[in-house]
N, C-alpha and C. Protein backbone atom coordinates (compact mmCIF):
# COMPACT_ATOMS: atom_id res chain seq x y z
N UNK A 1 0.85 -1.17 0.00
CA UNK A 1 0.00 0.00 0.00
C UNK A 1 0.90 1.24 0.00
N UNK A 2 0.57 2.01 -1.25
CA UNK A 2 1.39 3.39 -0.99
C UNK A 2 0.70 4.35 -0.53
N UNK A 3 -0.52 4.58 -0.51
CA UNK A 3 -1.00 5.39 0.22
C UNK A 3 -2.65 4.63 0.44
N UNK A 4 -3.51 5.48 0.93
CA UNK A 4 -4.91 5.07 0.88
C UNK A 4 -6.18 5.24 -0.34
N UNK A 5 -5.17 5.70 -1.04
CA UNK A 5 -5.77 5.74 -2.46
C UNK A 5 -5.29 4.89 -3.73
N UNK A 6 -3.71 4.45 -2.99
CA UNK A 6 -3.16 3.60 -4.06
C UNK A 6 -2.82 2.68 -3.61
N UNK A 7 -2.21 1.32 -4.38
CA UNK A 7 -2.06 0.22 -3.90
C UNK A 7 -1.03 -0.94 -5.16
N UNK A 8 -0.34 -1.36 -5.09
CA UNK A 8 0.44 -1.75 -5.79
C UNK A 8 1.20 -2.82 -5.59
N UNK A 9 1.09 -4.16 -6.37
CA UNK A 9 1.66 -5.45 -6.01
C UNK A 9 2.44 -6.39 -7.30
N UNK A 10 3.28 -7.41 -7.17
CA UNK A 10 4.02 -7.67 -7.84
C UNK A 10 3.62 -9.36 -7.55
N UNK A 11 3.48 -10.46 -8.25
CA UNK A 11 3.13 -11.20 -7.69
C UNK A 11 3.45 -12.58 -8.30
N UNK A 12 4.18 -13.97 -8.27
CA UNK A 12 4.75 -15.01 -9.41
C UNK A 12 4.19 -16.19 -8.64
N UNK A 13 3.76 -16.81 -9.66
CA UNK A 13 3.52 -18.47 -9.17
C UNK A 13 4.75 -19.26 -10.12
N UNK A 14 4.56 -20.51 -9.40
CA UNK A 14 5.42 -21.17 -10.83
C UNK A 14 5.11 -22.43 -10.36
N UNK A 15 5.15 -23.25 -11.60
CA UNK A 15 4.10 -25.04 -11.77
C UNK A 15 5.42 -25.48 -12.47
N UNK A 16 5.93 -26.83 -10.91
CA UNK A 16 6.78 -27.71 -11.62
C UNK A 16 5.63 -28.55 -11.49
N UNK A 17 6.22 -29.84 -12.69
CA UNK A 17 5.82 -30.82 -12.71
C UNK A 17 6.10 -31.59 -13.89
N UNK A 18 5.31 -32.50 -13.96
CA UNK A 18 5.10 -33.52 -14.86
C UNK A 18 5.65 -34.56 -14.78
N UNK A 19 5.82 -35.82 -16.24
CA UNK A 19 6.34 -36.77 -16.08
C UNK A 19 7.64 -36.51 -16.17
N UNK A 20 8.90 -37.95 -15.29
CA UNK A 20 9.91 -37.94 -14.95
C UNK A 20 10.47 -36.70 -14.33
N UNK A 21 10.27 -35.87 -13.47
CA UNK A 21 10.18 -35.03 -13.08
C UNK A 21 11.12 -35.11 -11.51
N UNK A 22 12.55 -34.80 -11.15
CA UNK A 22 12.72 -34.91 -10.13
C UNK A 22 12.13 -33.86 -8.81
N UNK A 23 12.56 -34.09 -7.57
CA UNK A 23 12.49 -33.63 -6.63
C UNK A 23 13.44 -31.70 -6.65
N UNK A 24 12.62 -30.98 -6.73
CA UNK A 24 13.69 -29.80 -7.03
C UNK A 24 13.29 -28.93 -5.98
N UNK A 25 14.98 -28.89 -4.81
CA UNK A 25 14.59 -27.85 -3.54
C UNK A 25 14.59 -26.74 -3.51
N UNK A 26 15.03 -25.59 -4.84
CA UNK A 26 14.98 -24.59 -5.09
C UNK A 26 13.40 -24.04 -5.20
N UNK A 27 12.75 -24.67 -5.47
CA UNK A 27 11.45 -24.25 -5.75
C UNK A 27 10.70 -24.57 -4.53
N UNK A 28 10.92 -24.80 -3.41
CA UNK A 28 10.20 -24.95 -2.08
C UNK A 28 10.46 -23.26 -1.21
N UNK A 29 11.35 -22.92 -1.71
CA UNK A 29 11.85 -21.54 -0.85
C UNK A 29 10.13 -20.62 -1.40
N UNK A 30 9.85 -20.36 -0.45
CA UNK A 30 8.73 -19.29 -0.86
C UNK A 30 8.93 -17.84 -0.99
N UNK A 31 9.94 -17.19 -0.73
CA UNK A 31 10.72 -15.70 -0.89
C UNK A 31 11.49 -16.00 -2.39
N UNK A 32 10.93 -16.83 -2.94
CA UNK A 32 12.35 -17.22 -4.10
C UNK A 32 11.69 -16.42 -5.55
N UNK A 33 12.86 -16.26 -6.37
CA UNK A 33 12.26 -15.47 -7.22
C UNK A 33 12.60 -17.12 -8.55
N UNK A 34 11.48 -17.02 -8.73
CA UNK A 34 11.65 -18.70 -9.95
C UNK A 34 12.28 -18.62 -11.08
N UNK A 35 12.01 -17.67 -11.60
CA UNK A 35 13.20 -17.09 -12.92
C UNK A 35 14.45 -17.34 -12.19
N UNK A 36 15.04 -17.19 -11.41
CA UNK A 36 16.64 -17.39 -11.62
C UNK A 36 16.66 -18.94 -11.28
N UNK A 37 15.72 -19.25 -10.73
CA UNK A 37 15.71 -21.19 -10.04
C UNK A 37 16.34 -21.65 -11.73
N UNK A 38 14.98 -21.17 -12.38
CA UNK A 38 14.87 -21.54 -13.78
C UNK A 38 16.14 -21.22 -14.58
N UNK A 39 16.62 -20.10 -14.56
CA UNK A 39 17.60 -19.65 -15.40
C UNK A 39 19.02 -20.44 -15.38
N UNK A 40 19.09 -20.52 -13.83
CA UNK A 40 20.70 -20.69 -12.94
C UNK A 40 20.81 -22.78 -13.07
N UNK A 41 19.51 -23.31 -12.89
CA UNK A 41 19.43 -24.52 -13.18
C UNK A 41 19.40 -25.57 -14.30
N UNK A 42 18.65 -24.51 -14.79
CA UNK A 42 18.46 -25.44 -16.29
C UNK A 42 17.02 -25.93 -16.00
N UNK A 43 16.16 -25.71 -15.02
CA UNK A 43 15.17 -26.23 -14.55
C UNK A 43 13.49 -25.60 -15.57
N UNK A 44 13.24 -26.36 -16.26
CA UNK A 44 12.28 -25.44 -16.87
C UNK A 44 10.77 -25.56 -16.38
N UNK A 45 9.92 -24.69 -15.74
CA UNK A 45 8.93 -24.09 -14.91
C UNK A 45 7.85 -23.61 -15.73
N UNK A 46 6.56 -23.45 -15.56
CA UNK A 46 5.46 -22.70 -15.85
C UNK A 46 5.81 -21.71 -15.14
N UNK A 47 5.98 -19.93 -14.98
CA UNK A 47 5.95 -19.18 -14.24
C UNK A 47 5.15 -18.16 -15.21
N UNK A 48 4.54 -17.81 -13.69
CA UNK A 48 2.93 -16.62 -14.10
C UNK A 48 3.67 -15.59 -13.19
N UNK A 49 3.45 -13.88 -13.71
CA UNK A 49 3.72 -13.13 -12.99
C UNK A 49 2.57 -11.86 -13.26
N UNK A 50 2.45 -11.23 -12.57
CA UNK A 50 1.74 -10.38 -12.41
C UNK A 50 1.57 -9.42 -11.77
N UNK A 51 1.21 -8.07 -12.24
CA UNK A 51 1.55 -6.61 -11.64
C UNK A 51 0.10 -6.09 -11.50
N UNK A 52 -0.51 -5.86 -10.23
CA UNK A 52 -1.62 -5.21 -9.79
C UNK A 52 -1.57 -3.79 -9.90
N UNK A 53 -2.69 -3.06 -10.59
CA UNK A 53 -2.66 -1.53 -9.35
C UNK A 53 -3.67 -1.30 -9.03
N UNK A 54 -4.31 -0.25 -8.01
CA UNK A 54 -5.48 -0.18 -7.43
C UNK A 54 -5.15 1.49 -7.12
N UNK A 55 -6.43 1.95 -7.45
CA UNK A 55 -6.42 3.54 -7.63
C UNK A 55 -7.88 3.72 -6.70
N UNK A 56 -8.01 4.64 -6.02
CA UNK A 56 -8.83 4.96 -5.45
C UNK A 56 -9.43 6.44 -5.30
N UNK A 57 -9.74 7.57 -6.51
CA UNK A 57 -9.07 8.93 -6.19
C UNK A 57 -10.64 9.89 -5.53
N UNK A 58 -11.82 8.71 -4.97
CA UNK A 58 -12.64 9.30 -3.99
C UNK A 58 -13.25 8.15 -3.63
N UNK A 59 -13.72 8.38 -2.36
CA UNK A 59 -14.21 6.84 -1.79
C UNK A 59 -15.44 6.22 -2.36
N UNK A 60 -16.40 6.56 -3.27
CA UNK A 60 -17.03 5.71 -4.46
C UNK A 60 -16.87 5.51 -6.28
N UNK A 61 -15.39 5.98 -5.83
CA UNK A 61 -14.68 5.50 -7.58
C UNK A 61 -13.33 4.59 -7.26
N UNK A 62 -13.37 3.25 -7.69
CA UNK A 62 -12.00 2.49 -7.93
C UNK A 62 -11.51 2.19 -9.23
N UNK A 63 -10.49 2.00 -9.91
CA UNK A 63 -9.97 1.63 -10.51
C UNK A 63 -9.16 0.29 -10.15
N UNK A 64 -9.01 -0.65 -10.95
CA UNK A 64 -7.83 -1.57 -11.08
C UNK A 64 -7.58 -1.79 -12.16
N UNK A 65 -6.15 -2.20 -12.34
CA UNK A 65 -5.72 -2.51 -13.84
C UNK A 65 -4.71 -4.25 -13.11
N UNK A 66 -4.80 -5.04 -14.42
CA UNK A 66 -3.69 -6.24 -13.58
C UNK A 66 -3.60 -6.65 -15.23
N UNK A 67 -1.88 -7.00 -15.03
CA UNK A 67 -1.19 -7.25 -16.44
C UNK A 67 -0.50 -8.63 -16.06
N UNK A 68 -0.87 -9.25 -16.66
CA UNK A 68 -0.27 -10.72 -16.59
C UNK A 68 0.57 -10.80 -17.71
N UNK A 69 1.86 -11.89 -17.22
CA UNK A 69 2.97 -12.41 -18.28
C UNK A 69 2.72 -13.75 -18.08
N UNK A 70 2.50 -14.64 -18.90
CA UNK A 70 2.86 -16.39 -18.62
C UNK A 70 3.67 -16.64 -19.58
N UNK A 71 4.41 -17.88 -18.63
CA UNK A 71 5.40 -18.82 -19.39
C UNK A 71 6.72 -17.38 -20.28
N UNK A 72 7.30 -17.28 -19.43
CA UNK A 72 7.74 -16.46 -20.04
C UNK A 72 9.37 -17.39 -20.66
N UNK A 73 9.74 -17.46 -21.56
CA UNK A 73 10.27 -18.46 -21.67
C UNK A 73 11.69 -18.05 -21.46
N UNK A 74 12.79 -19.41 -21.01
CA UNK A 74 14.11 -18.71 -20.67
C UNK A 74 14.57 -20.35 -21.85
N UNK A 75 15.61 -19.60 -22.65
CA UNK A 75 16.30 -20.23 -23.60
C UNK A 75 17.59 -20.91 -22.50
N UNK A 76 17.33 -22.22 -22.17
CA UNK A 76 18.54 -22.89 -21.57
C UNK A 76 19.88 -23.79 -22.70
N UNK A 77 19.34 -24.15 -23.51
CA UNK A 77 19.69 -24.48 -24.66
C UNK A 77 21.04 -23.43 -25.56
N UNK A 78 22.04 -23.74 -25.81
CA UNK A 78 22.88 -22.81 -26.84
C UNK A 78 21.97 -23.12 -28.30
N UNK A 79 21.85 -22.07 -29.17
CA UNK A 79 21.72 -22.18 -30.39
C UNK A 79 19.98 -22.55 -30.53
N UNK A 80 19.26 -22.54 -29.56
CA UNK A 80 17.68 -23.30 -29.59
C UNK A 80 17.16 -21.81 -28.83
N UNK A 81 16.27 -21.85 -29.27
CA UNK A 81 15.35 -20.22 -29.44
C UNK A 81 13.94 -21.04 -29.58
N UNK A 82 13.61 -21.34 -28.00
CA UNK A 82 12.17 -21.72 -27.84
C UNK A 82 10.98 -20.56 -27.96
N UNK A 83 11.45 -19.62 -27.94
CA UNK A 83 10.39 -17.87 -28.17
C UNK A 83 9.55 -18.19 -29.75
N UNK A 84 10.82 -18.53 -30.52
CA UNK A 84 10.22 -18.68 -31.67
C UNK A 84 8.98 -19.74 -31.62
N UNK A 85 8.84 -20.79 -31.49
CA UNK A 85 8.04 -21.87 -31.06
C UNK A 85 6.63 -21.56 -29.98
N UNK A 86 6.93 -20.91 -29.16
CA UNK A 86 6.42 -20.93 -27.78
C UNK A 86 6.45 -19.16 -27.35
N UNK A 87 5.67 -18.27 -27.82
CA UNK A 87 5.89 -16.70 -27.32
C UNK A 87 5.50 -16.78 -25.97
N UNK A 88 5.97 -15.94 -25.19
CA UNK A 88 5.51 -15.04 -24.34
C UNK A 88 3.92 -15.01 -24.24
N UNK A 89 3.43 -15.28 -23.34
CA UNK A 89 1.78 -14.93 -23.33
C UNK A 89 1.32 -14.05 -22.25
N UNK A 90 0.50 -12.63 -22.91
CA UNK A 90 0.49 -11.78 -22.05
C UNK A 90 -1.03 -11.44 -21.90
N UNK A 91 -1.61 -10.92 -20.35
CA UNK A 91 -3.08 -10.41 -20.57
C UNK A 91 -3.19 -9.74 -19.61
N UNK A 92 -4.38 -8.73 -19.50
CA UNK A 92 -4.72 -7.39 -19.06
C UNK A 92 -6.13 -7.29 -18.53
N UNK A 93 -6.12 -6.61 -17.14
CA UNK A 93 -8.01 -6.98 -16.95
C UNK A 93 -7.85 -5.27 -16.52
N UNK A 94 -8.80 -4.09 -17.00
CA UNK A 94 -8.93 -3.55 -16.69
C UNK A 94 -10.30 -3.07 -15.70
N UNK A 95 -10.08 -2.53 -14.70
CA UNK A 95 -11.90 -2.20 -14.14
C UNK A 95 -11.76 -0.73 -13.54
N UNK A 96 -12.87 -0.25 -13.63
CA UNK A 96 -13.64 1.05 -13.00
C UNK A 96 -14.51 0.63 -12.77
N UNK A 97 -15.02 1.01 -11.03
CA UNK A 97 -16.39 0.93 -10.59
C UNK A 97 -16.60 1.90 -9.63
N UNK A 98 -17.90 2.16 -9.71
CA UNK A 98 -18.64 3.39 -9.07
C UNK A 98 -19.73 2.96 -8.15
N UNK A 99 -19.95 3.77 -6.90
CA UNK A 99 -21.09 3.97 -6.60
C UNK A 99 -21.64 4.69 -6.15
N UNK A 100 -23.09 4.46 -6.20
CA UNK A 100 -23.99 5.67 -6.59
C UNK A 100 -23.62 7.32 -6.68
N UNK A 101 -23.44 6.93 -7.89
CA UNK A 101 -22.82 8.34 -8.72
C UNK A 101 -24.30 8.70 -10.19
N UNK A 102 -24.78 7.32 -10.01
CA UNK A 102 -26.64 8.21 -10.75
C UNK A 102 -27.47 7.93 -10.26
N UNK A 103 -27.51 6.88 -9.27
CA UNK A 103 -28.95 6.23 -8.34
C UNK A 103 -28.10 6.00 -7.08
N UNK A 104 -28.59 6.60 -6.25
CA UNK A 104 -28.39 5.79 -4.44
C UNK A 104 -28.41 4.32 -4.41
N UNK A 105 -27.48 3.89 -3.69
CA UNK A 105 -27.53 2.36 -3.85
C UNK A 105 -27.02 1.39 -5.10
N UNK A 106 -26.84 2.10 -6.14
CA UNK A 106 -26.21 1.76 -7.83
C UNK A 106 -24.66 1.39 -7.73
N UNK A 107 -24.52 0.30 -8.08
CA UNK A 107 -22.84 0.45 -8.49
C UNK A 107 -23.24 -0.09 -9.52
N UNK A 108 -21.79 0.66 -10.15
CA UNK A 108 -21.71 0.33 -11.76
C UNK A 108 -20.17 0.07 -12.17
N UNK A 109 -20.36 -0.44 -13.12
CA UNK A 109 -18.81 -0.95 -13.19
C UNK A 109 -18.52 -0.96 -14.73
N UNK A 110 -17.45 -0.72 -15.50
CA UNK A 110 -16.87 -1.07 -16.64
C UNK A 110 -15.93 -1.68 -16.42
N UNK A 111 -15.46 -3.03 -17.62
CA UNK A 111 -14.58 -3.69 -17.72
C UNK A 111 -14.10 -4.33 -18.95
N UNK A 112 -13.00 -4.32 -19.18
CA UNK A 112 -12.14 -4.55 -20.31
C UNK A 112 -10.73 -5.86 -20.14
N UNK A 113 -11.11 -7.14 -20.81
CA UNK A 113 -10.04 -7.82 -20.58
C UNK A 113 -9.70 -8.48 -21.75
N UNK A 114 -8.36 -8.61 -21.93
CA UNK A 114 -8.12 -9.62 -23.05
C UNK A 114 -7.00 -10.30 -22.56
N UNK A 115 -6.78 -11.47 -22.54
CA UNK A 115 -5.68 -12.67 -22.69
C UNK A 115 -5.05 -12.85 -24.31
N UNK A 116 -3.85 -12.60 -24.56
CA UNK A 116 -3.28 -12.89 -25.44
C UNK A 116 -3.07 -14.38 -26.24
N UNK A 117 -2.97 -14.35 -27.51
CA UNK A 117 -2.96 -15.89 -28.27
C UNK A 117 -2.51 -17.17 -27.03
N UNK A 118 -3.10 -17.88 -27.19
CA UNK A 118 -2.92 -19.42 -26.78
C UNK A 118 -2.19 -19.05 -24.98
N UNK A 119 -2.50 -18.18 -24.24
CA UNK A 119 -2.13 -17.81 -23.07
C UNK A 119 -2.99 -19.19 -22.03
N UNK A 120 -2.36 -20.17 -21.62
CA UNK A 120 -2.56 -20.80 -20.30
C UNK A 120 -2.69 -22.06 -21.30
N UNK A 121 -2.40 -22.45 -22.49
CA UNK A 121 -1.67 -23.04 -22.92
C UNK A 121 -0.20 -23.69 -23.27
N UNK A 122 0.28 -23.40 -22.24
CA UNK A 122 2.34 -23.37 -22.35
C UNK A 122 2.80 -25.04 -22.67
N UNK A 123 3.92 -24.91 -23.01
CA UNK A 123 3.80 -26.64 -23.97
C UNK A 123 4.76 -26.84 -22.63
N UNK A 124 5.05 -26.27 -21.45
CA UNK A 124 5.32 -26.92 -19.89
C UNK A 124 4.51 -27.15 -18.95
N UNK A 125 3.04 -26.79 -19.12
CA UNK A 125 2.67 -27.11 -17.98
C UNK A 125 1.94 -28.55 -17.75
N UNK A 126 1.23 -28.50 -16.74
CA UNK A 126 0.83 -29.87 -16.44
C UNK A 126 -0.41 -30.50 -15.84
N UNK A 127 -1.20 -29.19 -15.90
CA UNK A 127 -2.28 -29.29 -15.29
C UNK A 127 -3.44 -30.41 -15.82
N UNK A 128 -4.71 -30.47 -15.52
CA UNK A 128 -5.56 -31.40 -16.56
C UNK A 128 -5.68 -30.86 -17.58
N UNK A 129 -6.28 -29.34 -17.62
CA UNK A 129 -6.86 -29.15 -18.89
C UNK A 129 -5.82 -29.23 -20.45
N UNK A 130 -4.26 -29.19 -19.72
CA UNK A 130 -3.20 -29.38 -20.18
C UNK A 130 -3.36 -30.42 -21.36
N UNK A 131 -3.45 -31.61 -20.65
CA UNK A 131 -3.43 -32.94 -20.96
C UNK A 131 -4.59 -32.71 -22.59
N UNK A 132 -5.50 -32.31 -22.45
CA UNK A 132 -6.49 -32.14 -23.63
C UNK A 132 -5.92 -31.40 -24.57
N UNK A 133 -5.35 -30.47 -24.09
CA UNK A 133 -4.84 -29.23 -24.74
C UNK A 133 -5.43 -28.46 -25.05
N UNK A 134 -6.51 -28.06 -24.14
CA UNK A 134 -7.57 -26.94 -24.06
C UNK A 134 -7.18 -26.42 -23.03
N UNK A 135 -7.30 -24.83 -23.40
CA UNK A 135 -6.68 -23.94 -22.23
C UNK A 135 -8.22 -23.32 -21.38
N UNK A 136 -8.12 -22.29 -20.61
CA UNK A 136 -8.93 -21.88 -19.84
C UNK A 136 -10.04 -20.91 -20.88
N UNK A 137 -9.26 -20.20 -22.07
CA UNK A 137 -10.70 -19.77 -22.87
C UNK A 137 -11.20 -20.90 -23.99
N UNK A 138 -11.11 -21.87 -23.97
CA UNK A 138 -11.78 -23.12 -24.75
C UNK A 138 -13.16 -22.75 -25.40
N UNK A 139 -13.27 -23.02 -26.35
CA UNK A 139 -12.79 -22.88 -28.00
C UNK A 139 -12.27 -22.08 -28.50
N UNK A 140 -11.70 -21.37 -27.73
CA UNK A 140 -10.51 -19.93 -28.56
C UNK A 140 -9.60 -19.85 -27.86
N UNK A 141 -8.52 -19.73 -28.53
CA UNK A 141 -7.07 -19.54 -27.56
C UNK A 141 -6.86 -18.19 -27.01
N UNK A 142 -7.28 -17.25 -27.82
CA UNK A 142 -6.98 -15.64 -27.12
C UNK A 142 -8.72 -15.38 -26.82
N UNK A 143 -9.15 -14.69 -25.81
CA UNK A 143 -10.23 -13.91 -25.35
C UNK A 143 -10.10 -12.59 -25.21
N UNK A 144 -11.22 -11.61 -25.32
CA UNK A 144 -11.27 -10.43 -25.35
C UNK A 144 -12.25 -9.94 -25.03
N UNK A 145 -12.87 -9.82 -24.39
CA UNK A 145 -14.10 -9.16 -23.63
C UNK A 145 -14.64 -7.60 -23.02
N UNK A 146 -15.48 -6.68 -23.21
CA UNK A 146 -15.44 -5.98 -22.98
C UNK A 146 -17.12 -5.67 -22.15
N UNK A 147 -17.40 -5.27 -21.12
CA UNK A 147 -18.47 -5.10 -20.35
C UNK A 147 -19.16 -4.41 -19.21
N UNK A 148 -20.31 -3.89 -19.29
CA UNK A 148 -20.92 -3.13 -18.11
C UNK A 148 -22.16 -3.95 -17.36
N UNK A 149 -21.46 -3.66 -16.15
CA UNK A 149 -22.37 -4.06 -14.91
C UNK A 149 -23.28 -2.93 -14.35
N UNK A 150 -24.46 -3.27 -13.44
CA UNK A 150 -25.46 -2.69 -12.78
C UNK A 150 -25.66 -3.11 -11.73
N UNK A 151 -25.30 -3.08 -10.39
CA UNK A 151 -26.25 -3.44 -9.49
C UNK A 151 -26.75 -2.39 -8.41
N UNK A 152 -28.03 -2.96 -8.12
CA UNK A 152 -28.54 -2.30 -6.97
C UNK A 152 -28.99 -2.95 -5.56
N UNK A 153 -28.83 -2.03 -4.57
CA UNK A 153 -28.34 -2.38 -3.18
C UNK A 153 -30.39 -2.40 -2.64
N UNK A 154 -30.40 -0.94 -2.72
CA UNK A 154 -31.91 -0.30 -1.97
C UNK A 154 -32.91 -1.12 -1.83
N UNK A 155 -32.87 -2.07 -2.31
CA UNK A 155 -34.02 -3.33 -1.97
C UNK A 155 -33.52 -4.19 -1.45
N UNK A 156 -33.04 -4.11 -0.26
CA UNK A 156 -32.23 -5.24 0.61
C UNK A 156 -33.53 -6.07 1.11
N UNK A 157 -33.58 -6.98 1.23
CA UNK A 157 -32.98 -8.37 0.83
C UNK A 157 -31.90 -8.51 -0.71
N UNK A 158 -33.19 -8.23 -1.49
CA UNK A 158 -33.03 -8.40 -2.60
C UNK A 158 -31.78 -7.51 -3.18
N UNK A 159 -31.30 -7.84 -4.45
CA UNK A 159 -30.33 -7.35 -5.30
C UNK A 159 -30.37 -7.54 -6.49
N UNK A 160 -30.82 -6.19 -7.06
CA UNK A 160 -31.33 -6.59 -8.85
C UNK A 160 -29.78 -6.53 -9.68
N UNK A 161 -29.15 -7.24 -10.83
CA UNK A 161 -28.07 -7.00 -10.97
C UNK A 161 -28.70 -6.75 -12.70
N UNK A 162 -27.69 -6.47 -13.60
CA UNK A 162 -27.39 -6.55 -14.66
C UNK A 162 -26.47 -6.18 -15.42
N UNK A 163 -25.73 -7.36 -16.08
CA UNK A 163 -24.54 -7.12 -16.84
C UNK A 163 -24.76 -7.18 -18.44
N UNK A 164 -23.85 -6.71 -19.21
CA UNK A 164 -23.70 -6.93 -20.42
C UNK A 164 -22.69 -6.86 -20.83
N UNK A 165 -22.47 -7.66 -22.14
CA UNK A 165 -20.76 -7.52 -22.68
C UNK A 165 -20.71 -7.99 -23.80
N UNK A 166 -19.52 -7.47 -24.39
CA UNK A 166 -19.17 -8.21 -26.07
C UNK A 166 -18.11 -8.97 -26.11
N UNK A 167 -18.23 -9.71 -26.21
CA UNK A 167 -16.56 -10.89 -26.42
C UNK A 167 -16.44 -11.52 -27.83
């Protein structure tokens, strides 16, 4: 947190696995940064990273923006250039939301996301959907979505919502 209006984070997972796959103690350290595990070893990793921000510039308007990198690939190989084969996969979720800024009780929200070509598809990882070779936007490798939300509070119990969007 940099202040009470802003907010800012840096953030990496990383997926060993698979078949024949040894025991690797570099990747148990949880302060560890996996790119160099990866780089310094020869050890090759799924690693996801990601940069948050969070804007706040009155207490019923937020912003967030979050930029994802996957599989970012590290050439261990002399003379072999896996980039060519295997890019970089990058994606972006943007949001603004409000409330009641036209009805008491209204939040509203815009949002904008796209995942880049074949992103959560990496020819390292190992998960199930892996195994099929269907990634998380299945039947399309890149997604792009763009959309506005509605909800309202003032009829508590109840909560009328409504979204719409183009993808």
């Amino acid at each position: 947190s940099i202040s009470k209006k802003f907010q800012f984070a840096l953030t990496e997972i990383a997926i060993y696995g698979g078949p024949d796959r040894d025991f690797e103690m570099g990747f148990l350290n949880p302060m560890n940064y996996f790119y160099v595990v990866q780089r310094n070893n020869g050890q090759e990793i799924s690693g996801i990273w990601a940069a948050d921000l969070f804007f706040k510039p009155k207490p019923n308007l937020n912003f967030t923006l979050q930029f994802l990198l996957d599989d970012i690939i590290v050439n261990n190989e002399p003379e072999q250039n896996d980039r060519d084969q295997f890019p970089d996969r990058l994606g972006i979720n943007l949001k603004f939301s409000a409330a009641d800024i036209f009805v008491k009780g209204l939040q509203s929200g815009l949002e904008y996301t796209r995942i880049g070509n074949r992103t959560y598809q990496s020819f390292r990882t190992y998960e199930n959907f892996q195994y099929q070779g269907k990634g998380l936007g299945f039947p399309t490798s890149s997604f792009e979505r763009f959309s506005v939300r509605l909800n309202y509070f003032n009829l508590f119990p109840a909560i009328l919502k409504f979204k719409v969007g183009f993808q």
